[in-house]
N, C-alpha and C. Protein backbone atom coordinates (compact mmCIF):
# COMPACT_ATOMS: atom_id res chain seq x y z
N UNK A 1 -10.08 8.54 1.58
CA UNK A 1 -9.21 9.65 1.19
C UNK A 1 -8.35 9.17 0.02
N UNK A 2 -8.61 10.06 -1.00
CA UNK A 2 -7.50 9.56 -2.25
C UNK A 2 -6.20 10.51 -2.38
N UNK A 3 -5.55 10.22 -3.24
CA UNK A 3 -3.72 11.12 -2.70
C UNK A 3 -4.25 12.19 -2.74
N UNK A 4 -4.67 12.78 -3.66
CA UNK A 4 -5.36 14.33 -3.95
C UNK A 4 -6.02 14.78 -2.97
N UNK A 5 -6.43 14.72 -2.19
CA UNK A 5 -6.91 15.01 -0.61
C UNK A 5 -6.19 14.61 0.37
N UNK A 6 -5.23 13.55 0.24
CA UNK A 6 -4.23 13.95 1.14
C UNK A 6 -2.80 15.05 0.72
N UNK A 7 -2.78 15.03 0.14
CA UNK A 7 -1.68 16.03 -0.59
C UNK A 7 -2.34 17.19 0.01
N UNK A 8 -3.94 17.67 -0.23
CA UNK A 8 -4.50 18.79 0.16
C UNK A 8 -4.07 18.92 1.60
N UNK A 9 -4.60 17.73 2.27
CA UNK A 9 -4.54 17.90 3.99
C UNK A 9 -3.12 18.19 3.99
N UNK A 10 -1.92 18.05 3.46
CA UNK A 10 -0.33 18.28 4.05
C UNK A 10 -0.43 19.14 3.95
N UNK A 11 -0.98 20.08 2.72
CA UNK A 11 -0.25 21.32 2.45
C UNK A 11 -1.23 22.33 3.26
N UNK A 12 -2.22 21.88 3.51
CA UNK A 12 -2.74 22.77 4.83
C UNK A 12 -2.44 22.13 5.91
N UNK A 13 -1.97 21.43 6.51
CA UNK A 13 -1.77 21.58 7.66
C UNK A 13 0.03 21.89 8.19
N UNK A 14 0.61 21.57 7.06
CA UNK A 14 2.20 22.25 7.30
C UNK A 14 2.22 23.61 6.79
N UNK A 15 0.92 24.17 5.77
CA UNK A 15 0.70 25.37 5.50
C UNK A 15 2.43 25.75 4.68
N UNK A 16 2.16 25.07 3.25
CA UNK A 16 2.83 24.62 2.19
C UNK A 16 2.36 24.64 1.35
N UNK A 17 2.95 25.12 -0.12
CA UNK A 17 2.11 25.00 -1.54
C UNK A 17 2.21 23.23 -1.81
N UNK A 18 1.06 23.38 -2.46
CA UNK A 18 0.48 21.93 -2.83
C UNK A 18 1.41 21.50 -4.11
N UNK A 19 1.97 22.02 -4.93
CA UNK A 19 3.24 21.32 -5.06
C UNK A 19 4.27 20.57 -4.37
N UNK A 20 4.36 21.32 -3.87
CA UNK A 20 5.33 20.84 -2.55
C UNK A 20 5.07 19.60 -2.09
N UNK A 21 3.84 19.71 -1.38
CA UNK A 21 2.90 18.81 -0.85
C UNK A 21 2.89 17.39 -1.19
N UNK A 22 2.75 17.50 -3.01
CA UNK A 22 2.47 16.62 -3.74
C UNK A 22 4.05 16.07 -3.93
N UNK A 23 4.83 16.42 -4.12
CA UNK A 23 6.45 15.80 -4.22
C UNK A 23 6.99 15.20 -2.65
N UNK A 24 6.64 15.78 -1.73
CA UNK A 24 6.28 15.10 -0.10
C UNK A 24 5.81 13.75 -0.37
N UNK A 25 5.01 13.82 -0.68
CA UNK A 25 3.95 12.81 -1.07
C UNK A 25 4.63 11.47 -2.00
N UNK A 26 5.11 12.37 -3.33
CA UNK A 26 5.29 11.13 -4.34
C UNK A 26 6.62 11.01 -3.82
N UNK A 27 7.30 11.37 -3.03
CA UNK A 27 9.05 10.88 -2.96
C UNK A 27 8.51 9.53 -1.94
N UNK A 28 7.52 10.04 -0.77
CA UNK A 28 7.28 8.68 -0.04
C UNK A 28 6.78 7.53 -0.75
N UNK A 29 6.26 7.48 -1.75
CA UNK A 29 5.66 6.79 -2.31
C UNK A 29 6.61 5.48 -3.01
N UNK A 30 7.28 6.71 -4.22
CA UNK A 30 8.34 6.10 -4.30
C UNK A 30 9.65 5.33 -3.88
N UNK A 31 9.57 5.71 -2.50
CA UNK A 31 10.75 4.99 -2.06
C UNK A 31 10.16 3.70 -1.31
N UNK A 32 8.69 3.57 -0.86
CA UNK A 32 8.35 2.60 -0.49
C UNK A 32 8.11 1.65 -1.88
N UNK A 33 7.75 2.03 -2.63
CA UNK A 33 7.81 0.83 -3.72
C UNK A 33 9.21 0.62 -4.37
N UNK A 34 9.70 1.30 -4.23
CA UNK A 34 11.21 1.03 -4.88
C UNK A 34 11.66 -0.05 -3.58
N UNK A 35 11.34 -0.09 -2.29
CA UNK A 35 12.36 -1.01 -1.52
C UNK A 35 11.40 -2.22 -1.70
N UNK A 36 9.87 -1.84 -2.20
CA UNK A 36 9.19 -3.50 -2.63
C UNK A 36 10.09 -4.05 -3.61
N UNK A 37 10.12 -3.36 -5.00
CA UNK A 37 10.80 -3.93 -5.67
C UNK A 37 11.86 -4.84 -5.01
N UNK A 38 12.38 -4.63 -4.50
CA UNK A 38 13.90 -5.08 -3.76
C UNK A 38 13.98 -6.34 -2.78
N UNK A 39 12.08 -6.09 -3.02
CA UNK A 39 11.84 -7.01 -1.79
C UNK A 39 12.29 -7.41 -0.11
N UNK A 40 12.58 -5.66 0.04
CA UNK A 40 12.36 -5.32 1.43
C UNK A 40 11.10 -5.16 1.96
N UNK A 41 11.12 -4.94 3.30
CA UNK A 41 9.77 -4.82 4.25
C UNK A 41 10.50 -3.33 4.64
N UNK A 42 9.08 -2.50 4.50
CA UNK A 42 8.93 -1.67 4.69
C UNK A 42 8.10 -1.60 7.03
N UNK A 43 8.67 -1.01 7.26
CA UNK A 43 8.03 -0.91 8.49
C UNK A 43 7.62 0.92 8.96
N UNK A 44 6.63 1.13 9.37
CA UNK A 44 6.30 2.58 9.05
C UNK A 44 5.72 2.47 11.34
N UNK A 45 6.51 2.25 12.09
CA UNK A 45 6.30 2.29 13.24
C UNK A 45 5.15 3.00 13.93
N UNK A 46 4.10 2.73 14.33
CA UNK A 46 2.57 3.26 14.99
C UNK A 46 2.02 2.88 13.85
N UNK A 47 1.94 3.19 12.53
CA UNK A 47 1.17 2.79 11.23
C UNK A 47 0.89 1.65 10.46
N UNK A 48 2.57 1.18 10.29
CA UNK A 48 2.05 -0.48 9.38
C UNK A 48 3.14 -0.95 9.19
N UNK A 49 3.15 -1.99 8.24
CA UNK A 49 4.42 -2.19 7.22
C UNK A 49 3.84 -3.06 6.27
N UNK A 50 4.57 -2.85 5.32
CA UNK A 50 4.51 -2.96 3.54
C UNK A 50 5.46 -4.45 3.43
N UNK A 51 4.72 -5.83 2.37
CA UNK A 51 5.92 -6.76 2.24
C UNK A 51 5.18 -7.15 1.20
N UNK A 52 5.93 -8.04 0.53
CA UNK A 52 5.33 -9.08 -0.55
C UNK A 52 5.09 -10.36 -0.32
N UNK A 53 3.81 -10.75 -0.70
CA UNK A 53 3.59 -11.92 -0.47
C UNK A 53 3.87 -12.91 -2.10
N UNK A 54 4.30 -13.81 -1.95
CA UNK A 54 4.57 -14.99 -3.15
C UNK A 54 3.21 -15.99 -3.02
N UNK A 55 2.80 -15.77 -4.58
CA UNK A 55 2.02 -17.03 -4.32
C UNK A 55 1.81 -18.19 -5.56
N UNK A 56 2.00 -19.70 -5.38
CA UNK A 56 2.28 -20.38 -6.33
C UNK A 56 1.62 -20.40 -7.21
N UNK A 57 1.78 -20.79 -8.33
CA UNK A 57 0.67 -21.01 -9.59
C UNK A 57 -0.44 -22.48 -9.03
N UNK A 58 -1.55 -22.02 -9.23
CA UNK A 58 -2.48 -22.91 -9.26
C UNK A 58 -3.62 -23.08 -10.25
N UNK A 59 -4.28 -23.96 -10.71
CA UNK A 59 -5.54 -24.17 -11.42
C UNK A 59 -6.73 -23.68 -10.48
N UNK A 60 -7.60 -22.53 -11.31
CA UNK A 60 -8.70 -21.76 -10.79
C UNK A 60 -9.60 -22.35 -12.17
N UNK A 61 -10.55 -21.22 -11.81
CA UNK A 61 -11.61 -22.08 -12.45
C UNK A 61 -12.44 -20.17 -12.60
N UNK A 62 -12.78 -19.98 -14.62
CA UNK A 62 -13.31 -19.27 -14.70
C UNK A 62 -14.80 -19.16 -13.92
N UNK A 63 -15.39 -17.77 -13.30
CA UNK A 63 -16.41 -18.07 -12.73
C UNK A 63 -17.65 -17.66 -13.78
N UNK A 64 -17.42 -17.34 -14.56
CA UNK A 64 -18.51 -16.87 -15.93
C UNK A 64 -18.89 -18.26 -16.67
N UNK A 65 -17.70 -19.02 -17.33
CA UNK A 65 -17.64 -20.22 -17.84
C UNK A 65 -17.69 -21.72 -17.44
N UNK A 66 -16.86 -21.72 -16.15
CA UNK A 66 -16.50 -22.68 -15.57
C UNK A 66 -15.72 -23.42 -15.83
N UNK A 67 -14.74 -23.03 -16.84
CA UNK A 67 -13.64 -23.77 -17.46
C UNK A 67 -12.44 -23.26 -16.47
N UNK A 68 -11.71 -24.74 -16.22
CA UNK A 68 -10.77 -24.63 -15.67
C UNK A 68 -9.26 -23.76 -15.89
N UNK A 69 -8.75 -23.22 -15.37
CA UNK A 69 -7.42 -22.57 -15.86
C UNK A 69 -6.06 -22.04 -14.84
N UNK A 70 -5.19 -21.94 -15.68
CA UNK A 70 -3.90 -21.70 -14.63
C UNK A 70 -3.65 -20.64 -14.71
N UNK A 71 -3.73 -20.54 -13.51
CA UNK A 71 -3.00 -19.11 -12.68
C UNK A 71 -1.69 -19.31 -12.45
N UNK A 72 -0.97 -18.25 -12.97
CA UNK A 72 0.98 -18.10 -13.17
C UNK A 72 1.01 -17.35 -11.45
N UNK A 73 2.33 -17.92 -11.21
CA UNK A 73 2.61 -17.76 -9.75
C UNK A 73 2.93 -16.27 -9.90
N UNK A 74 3.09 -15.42 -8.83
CA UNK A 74 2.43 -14.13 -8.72
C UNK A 74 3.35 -13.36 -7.65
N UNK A 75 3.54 -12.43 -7.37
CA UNK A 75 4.11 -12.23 -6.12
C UNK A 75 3.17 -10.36 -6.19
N UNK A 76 2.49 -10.25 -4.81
CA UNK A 76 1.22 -9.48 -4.95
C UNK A 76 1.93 -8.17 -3.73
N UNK A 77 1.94 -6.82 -3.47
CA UNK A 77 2.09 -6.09 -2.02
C UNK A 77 0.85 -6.37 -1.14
N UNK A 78 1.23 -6.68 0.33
CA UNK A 78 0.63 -6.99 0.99
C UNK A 78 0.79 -5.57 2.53
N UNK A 79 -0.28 -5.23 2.79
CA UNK A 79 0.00 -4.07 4.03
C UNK A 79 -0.84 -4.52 5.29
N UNK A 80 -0.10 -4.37 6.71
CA UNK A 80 -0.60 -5.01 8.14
C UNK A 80 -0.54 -3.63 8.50
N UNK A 81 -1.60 -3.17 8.85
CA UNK A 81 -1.98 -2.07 10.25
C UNK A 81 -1.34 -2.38 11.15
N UNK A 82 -0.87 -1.45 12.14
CA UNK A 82 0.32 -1.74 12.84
C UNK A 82 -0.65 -1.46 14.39
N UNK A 83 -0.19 -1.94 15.62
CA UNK A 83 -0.79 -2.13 16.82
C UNK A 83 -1.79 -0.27 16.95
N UNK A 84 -1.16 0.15 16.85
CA UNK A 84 -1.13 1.91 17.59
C UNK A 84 -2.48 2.06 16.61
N UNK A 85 -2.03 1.95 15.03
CA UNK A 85 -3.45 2.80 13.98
C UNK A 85 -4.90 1.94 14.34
N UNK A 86 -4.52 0.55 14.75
CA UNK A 86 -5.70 -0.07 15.06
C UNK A 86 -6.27 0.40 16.08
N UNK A 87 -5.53 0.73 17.33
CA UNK A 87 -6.61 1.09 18.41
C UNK A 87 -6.58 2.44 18.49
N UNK A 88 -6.15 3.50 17.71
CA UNK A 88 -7.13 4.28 17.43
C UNK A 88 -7.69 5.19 16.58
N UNK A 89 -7.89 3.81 15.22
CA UNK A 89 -9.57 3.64 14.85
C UNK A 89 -10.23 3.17 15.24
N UNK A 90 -10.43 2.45 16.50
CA UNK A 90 -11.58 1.59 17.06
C UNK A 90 -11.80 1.88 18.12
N UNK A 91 -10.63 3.24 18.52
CA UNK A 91 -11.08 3.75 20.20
C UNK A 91 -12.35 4.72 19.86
N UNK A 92 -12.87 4.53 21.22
CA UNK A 92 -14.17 5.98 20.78
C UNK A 92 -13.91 7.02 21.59
């Protein structure tokens, strides 16, 4: 599902114009990356939570060339499925 089909599914199922829908949508969005920035953890209870992971600079190695090279330390969003969404997608 990409936003554009979920935006669709809100606004039919709260039976809402898809404007609407879509600002529903981008305010959540936004405020979860705005508290990354900040480098808060996001926790979304039954669903997940949102954090950043840091990771140091290291020497990698092109895989086309094979020439060695450095990778600048990085800090990447990282998301954990939370107990509840796991079991049920895997309940039948």
């Amino acid at each position: 599902m990409n936003k554009s089909e979920l935006v669709e599914e809100l606004s039919l199922r709260l039976d809402i114009p898809q404007k609407k829908a879509e600002a529903v949508i981008n305010t959540i969005f936004n405020a979860i990356v705005d508290a990354m920035k900040q480098d808060r953890r996001i926790e979304i209870r039954g669903f997940g939570s949102f954090t950043m992971r840091y990771y140091k600079p290291y020497t990698g190695r092109n895989p086309k060339s094979g020439k060695k090279i450095d990778v600048k330390a990085k800090r990447l969003p990282f998301f954990k499925a939370g107990k509840d969404i796991k079991e049920r997608v895997t309940s039948k």
